[in-house]
N, C-alpha and C. Protein backbone atom coordinates (compact mmCIF):
# COMPACT_ATOMS: atom_id res chain seq x y z
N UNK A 1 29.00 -57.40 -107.89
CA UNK A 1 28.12 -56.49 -108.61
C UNK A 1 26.81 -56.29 -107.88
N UNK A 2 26.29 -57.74 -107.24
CA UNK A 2 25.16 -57.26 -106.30
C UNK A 2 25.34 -56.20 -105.24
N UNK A 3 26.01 -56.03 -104.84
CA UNK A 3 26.37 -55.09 -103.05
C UNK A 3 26.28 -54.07 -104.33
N UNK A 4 27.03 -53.93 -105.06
CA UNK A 4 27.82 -52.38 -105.80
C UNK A 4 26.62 -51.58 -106.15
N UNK A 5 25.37 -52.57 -106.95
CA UNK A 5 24.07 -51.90 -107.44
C UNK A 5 23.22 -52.16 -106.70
N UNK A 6 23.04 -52.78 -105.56
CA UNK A 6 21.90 -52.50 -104.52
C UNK A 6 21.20 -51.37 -104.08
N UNK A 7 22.25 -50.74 -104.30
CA UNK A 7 21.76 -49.03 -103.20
C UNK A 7 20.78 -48.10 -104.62
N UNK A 8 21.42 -48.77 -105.77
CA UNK A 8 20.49 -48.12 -107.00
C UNK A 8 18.73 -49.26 -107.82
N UNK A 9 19.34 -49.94 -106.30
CA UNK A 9 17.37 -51.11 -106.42
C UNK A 9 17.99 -51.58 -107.85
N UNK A 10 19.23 -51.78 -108.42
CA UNK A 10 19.65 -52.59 -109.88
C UNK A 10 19.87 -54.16 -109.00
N UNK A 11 19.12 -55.44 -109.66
CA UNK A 11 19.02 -56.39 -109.29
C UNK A 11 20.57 -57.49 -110.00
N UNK A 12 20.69 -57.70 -109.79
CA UNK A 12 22.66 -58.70 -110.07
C UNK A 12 22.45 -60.07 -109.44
N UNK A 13 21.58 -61.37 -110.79
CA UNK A 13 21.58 -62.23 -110.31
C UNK A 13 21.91 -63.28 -111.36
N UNK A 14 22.44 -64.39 -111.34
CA UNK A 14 23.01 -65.78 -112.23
C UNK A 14 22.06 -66.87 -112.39
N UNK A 15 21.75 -66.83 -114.04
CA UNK A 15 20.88 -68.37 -114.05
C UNK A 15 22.40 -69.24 -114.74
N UNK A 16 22.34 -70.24 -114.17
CA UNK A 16 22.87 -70.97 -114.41
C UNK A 16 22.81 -72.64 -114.69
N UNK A 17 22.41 -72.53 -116.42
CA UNK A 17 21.76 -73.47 -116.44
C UNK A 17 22.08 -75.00 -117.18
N UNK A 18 21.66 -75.91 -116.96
CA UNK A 18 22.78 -77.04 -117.16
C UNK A 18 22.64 -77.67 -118.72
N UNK A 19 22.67 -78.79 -118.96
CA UNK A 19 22.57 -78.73 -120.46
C UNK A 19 21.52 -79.53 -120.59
N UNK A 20 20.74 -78.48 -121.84
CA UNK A 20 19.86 -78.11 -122.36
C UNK A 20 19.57 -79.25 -123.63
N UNK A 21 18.50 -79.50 -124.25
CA UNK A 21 18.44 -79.82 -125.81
C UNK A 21 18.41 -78.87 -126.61
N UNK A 22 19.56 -78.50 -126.86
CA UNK A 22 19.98 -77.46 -128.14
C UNK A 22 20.44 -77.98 -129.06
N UNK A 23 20.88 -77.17 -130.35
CA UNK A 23 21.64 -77.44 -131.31
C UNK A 23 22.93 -78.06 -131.14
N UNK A 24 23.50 -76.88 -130.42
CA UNK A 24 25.06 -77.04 -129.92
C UNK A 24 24.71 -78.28 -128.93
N UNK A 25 24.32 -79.20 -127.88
CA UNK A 25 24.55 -80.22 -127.03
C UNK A 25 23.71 -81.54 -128.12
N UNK A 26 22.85 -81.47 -128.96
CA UNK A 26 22.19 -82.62 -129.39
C UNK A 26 23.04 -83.67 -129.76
N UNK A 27 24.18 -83.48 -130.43
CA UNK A 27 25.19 -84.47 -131.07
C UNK A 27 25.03 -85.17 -129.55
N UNK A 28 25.58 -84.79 -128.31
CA UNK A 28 26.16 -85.34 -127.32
C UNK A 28 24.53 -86.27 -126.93
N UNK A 29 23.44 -85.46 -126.86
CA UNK A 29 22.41 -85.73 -126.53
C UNK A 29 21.95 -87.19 -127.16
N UNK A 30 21.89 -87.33 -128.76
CA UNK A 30 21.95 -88.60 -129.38
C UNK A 30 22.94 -89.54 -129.03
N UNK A 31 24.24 -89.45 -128.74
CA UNK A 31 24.69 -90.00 -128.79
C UNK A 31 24.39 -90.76 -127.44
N UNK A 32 23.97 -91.98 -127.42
CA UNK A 32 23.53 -92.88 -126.26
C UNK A 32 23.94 -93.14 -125.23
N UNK A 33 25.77 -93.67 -125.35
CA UNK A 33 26.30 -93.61 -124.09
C UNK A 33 26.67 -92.55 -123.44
N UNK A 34 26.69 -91.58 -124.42
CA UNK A 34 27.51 -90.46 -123.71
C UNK A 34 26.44 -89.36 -122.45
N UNK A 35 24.89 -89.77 -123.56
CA UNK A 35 23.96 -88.95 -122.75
C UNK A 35 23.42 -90.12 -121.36
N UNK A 36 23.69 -91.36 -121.25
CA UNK A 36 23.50 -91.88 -120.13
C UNK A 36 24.64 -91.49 -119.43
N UNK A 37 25.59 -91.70 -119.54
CA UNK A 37 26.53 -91.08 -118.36
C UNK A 37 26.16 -89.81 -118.02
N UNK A 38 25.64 -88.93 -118.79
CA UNK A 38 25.31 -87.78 -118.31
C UNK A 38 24.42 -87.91 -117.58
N UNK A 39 23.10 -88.06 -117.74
CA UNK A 39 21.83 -88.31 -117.16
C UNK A 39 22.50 -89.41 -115.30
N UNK A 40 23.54 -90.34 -115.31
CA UNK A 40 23.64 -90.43 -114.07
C UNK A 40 23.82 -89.13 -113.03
N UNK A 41 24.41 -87.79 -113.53
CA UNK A 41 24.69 -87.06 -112.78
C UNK A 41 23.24 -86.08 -112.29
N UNK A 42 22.00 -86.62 -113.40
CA UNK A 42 21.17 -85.56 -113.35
C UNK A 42 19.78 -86.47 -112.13
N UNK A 43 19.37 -85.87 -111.37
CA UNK A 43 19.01 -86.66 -110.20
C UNK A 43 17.70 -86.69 -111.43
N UNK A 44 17.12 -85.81 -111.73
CA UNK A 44 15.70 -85.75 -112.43
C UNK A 44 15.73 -86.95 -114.19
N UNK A 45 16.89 -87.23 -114.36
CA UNK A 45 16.81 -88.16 -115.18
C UNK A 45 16.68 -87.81 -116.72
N UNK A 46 16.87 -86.93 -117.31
CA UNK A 46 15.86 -85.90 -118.33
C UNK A 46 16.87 -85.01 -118.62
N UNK A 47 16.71 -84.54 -120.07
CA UNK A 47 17.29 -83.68 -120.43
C UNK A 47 16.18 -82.87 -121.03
N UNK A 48 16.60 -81.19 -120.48
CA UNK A 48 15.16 -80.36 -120.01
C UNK A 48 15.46 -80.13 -121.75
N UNK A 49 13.66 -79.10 -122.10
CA UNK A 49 13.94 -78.55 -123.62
C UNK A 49 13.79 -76.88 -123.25
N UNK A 50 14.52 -76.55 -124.23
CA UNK A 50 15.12 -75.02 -123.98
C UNK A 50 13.35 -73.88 -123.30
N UNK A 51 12.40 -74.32 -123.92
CA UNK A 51 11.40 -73.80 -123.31
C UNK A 51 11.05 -74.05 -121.74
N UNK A 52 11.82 -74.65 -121.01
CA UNK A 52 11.44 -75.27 -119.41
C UNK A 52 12.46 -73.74 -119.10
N UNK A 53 13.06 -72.83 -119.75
CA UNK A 53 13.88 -71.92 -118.83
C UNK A 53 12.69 -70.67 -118.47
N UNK A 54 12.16 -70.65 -119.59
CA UNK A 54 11.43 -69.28 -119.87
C UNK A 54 10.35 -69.13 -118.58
N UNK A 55 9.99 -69.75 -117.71
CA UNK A 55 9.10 -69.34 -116.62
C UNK A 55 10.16 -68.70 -115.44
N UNK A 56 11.65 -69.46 -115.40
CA UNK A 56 12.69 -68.90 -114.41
C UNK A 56 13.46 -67.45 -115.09
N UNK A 57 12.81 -66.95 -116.45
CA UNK A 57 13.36 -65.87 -116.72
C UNK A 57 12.43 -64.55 -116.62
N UNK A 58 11.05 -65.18 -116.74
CA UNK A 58 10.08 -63.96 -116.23
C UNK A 58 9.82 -63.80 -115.06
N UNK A 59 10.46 -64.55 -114.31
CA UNK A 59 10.67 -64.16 -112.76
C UNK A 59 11.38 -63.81 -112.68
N UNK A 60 12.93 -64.01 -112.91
CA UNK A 60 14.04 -62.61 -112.90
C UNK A 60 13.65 -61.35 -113.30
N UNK A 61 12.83 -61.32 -114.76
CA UNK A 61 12.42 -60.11 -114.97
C UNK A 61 11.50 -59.13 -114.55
N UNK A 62 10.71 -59.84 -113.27
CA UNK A 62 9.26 -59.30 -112.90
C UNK A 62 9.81 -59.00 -111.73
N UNK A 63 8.06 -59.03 -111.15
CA UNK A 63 8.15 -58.07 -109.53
C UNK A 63 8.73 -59.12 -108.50
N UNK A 64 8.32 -60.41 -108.85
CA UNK A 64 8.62 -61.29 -107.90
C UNK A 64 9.59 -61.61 -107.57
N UNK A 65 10.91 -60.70 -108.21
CA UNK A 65 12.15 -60.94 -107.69
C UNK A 65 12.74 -59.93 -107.42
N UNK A 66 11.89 -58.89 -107.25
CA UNK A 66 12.58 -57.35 -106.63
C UNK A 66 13.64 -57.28 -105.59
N UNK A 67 13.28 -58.38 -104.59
CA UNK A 67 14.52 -58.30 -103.63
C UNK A 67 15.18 -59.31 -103.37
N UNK A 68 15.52 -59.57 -104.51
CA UNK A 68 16.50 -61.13 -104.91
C UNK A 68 17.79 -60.42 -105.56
N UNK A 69 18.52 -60.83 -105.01
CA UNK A 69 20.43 -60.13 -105.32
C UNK A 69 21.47 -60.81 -105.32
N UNK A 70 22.25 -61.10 -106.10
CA UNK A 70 23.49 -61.83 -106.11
C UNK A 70 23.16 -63.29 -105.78
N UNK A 71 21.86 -63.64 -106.56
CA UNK A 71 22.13 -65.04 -106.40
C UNK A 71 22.30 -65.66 -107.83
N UNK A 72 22.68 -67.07 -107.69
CA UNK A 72 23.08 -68.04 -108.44
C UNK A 72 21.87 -69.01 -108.56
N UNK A 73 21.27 -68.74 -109.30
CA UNK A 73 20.40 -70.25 -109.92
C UNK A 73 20.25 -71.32 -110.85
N UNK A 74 20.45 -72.36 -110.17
CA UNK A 74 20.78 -72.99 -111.13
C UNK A 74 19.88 -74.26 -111.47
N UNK A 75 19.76 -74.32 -112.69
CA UNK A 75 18.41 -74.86 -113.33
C UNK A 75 19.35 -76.12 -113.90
N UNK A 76 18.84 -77.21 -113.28
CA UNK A 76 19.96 -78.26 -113.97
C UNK A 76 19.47 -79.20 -113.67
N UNK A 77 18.06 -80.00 -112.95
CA UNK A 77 17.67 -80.98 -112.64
C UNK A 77 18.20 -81.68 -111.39
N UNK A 78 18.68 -80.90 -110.35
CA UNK A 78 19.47 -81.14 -109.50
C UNK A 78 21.02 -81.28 -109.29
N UNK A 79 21.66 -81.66 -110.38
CA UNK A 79 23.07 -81.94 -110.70
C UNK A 79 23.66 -81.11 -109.70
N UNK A 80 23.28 -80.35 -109.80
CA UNK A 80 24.52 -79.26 -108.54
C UNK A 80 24.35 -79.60 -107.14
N UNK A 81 22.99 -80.47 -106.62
CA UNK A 81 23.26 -80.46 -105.29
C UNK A 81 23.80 -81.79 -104.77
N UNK A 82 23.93 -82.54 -105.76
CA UNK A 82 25.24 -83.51 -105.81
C UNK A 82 26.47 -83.38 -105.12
């Protein structure tokens, strides 16, 4: 989709983001062992709160990412470069 809308300056990019303290993950989140096994995979140690996304979404939406295309970001405390 990036190449396809480039030529129309339409920007085609992926946040991809890991788990969050939400509604839907908290059960897992309380639950003690289950969120330490998790947290081994997370280099930063922490489980982010849904407000840590909102500065990586007004940069998708602003100028500062005008010539940013087909990428994948992923907001996860490192886990992905594992």
């Amino acid at each position: 989709l990036a190449v396809e809308w480039a030529p129309h300056n339409i920007q085609v990019n992926c946040l991809a983001p890991g788990r969050f303290n939400t509604e839907m993950t908290r059960s897992r989140i309380e639950d003690t062992e289950a969120n330490e096994i998790f947290l081994r995979m997370v280099p930063m140690k922490r489980v982010p709160e849904t407000e840590e996304v909102g500065g990586l979404i007004l940069f998708l939406a602003g100028p500062g990412s005008d010539f940013m295309t087909g990428q994948a970001l992923h907001l996860d405390g490192g886990s992905s470069a594992l």
